[in-house]
PDB file of N, CA and C in Angstrom:
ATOM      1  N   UNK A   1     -39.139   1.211  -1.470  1.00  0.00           N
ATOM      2  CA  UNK A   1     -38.009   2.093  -1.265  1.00  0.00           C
ATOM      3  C   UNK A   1     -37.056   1.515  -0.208  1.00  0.00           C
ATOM      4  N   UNK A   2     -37.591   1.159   1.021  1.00  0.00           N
ATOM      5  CA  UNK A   2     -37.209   0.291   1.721  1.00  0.00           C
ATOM      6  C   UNK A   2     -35.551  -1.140   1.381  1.00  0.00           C
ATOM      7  N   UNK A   3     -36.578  -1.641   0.334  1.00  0.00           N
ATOM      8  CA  UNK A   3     -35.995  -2.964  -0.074  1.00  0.00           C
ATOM      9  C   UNK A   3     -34.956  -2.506  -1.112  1.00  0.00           C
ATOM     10  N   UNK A   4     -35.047  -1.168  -1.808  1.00  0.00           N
ATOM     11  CA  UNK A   4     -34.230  -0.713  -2.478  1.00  0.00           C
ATOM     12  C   UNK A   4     -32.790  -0.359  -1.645  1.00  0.00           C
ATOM     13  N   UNK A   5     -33.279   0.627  -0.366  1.00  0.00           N
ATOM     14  CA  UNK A   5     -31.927   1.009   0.128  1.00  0.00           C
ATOM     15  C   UNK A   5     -31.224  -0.022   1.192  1.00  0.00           C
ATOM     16  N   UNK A   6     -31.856  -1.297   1.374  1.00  0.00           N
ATOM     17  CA  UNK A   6     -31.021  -2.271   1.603  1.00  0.00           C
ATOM     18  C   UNK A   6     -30.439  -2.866   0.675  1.00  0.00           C
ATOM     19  N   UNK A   7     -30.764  -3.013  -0.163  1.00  0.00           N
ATOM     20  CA  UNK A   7     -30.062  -3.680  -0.933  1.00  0.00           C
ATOM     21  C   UNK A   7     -28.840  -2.806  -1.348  1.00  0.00           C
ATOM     22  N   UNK A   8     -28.724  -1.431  -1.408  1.00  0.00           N
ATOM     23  CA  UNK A   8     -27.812  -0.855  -2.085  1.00  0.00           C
ATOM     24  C   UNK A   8     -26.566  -0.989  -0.603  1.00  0.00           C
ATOM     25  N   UNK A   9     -27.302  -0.564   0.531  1.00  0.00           N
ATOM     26  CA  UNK A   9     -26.658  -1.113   1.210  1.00  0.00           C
ATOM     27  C   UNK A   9     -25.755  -2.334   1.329  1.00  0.00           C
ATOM     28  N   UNK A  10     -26.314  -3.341   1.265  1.00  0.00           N
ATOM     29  CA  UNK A  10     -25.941  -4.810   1.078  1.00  0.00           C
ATOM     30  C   UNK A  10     -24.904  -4.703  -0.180  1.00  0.00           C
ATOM     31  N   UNK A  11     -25.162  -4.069  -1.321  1.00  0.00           N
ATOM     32  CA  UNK A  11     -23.939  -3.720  -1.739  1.00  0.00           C
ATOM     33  C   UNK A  11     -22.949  -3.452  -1.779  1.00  0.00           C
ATOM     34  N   UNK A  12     -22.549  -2.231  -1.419  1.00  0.00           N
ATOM     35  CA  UNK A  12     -21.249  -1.594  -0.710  1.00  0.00           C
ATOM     36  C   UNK A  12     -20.618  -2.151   0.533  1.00  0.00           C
ATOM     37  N   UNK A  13     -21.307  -2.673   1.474  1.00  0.00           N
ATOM     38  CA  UNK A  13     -20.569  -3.943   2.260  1.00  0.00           C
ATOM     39  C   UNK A  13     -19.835  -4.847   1.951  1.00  0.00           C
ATOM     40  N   UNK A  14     -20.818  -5.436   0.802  1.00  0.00           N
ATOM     41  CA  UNK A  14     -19.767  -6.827   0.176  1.00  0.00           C
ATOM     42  C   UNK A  14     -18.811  -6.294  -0.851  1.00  0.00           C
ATOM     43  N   UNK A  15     -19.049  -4.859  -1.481  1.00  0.00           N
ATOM     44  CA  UNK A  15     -17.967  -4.228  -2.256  1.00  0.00           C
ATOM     45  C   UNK A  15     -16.601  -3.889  -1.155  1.00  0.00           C
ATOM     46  N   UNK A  16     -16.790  -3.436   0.067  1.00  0.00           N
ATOM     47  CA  UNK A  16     -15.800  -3.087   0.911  1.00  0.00           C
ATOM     48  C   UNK A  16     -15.278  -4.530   1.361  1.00  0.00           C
ATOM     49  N   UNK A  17     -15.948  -5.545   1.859  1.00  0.00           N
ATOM     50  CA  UNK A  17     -15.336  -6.778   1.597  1.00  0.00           C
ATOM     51  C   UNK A  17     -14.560  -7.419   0.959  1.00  0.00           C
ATOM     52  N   UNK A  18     -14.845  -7.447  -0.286  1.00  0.00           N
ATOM     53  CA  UNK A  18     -14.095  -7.434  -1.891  1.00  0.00           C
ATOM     54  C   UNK A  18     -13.020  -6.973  -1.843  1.00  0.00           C
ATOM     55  N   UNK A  19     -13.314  -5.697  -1.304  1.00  0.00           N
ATOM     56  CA  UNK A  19     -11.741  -4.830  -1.462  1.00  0.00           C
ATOM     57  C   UNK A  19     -10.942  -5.058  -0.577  1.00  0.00           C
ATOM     58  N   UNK A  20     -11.317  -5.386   0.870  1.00  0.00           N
ATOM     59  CA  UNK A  20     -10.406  -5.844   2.031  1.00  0.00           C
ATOM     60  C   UNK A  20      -9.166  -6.962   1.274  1.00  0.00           C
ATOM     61  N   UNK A  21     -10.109  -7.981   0.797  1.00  0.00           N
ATOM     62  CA  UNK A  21      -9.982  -9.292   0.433  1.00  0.00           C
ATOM     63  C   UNK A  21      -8.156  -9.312  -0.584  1.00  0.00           C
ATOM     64  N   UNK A  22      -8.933  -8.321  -1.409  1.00  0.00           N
ATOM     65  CA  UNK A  22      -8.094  -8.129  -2.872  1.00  0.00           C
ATOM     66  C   UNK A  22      -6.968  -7.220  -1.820  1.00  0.00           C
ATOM     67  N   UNK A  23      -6.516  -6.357  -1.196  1.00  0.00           N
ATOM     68  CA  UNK A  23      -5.844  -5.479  -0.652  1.00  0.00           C
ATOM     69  C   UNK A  23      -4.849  -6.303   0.981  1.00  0.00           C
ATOM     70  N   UNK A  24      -5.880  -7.398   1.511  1.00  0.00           N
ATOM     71  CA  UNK A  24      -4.933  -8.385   1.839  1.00  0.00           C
ATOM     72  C   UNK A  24      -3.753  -9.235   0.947  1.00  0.00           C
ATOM     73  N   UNK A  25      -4.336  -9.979  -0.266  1.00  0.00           N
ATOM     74  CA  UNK A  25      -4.132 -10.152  -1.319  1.00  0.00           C
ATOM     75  C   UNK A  25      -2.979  -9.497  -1.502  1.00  0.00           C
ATOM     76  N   UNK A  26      -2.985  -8.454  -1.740  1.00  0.00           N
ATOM     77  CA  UNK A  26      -1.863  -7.303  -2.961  1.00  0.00           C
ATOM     78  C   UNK A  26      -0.820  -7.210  -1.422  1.00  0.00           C
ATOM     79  N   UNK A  27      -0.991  -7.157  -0.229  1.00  0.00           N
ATOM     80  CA  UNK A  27       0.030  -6.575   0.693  1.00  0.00           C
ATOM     81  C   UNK A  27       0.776  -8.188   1.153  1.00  0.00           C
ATOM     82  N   UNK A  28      -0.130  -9.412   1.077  1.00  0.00           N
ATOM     83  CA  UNK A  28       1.285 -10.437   1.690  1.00  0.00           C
ATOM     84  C   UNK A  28       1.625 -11.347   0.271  1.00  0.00           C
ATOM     85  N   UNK A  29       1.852 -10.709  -0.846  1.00  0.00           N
ATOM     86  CA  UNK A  29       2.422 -10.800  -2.076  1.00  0.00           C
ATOM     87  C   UNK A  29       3.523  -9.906  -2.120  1.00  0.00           C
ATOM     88  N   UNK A  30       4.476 -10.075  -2.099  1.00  0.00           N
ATOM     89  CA  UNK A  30       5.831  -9.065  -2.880  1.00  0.00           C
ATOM     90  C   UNK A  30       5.668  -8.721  -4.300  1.00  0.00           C
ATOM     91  N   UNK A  31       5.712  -9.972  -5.015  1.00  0.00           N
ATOM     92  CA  UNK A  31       5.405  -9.517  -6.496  1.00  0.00           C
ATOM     93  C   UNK A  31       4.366  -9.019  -6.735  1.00  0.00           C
ATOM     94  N   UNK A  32       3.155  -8.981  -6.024  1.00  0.00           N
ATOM     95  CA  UNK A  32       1.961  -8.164  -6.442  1.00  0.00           C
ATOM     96  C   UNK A  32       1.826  -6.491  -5.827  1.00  0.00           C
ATOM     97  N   UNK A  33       2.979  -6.768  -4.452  1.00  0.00           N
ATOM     98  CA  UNK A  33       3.061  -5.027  -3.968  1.00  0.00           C
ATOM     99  C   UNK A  33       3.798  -4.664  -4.975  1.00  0.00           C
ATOM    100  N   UNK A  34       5.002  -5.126  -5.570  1.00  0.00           N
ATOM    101  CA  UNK A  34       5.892  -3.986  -6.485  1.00  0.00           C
ATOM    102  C   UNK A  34       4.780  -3.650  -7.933  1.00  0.00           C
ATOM    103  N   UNK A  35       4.263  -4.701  -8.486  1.00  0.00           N
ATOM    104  CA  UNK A  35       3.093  -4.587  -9.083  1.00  0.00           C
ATOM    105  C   UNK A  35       2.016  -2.790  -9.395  1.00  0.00           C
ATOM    106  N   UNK A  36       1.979  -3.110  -7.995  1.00  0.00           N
ATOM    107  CA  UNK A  36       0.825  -2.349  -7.825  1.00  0.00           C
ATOM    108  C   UNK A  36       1.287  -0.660  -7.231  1.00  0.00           C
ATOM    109  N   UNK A  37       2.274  -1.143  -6.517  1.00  0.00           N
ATOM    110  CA  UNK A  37       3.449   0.442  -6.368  1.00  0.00           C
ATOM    111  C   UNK A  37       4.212   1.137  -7.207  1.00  0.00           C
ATOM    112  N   UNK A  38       5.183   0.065  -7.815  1.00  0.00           N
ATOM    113  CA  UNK A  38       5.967   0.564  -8.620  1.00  0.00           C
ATOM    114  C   UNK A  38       5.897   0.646  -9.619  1.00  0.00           C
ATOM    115  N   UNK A  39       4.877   0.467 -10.820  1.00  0.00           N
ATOM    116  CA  UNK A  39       4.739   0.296 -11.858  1.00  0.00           C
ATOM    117  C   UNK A  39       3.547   1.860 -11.975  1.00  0.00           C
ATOM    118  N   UNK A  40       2.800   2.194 -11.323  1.00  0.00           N
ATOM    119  CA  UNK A  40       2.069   3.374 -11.863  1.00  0.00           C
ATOM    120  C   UNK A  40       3.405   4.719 -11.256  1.00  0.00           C
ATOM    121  N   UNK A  41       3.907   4.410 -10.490  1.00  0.00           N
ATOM    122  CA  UNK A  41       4.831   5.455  -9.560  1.00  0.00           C
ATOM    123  C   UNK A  41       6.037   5.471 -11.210  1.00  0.00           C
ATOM    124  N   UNK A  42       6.391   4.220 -11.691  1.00  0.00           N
ATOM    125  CA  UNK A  42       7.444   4.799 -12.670  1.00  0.00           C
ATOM    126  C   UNK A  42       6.504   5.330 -14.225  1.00  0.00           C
ATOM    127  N   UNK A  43       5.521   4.662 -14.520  1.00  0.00           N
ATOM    128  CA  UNK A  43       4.409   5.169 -15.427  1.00  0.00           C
ATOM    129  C   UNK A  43       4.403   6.983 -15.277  1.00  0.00           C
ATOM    130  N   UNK A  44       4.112   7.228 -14.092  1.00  0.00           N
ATOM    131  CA  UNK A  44       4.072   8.546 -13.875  1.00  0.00           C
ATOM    132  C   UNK A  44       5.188   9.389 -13.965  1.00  0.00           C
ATOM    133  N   UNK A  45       6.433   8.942 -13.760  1.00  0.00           N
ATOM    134  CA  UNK A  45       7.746   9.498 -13.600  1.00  0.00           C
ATOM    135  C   UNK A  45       7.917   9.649 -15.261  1.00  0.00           C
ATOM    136  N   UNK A  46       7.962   8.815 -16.058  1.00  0.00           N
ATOM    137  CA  UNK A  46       8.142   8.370 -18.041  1.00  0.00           C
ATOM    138  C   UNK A  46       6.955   9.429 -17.808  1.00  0.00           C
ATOM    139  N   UNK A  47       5.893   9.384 -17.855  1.00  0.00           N
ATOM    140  CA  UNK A  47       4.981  11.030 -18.439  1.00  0.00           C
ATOM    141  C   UNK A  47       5.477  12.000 -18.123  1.00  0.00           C
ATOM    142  N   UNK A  48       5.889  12.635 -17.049  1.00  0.00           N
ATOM    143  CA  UNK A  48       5.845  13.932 -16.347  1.00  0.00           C
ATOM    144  C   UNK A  48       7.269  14.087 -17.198  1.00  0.00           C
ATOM    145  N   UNK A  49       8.246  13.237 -17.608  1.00  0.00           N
ATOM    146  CA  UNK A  49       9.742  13.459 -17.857  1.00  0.00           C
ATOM    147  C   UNK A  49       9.135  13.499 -19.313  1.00  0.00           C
ATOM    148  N   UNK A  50       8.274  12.999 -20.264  1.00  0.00           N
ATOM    149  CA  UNK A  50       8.343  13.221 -21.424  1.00  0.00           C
ATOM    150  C   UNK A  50       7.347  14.325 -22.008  1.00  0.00           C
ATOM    151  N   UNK A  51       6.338  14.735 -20.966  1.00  0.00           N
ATOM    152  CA  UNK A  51       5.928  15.789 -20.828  1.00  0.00           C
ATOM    153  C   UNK A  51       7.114  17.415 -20.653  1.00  0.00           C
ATOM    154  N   UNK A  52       7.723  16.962 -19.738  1.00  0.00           N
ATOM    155  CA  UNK A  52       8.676  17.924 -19.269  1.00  0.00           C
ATOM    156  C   UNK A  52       9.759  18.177 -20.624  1.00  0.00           C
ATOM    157  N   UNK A  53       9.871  17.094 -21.908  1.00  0.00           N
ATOM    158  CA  UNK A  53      10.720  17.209 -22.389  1.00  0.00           C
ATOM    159  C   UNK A  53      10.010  17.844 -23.803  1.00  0.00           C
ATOM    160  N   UNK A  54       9.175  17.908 -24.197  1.00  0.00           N
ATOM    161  CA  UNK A  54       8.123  18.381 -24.876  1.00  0.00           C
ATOM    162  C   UNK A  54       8.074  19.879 -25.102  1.00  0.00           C
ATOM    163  N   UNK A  55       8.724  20.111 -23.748  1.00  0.00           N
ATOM    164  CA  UNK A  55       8.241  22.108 -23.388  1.00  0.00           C
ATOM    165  C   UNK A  55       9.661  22.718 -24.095  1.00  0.00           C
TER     166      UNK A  55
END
């Protein structure tokens, strides 16, 4: 049980690592911040407006 909850441990460390990594990554990129900002932010704006147009 032991060796189990280290390891799951040891998991989620190197998963939060991972993500540091990738999220440094995405912030000293321009083309990967507009990417990752602006593209679900206008995705969402086209639903809610074609939703809205629906009613």
């Amino acid at each position: 049980m032991t060796e189990l909850l280290t390891n799951i441990g040891t998991f989620f460390t190197q998963s939060i690592t991972w993500l540091g990594d990738v999220l440094d990554t995405v912030v000293t990129s321009p083309a990967l911040l507009v990417m990752v900002l602006a593209m679900p932010i206008c995705g969402f704006a086209v639903g809610l407006l074609s939703r809205l147009i629906r009613l």
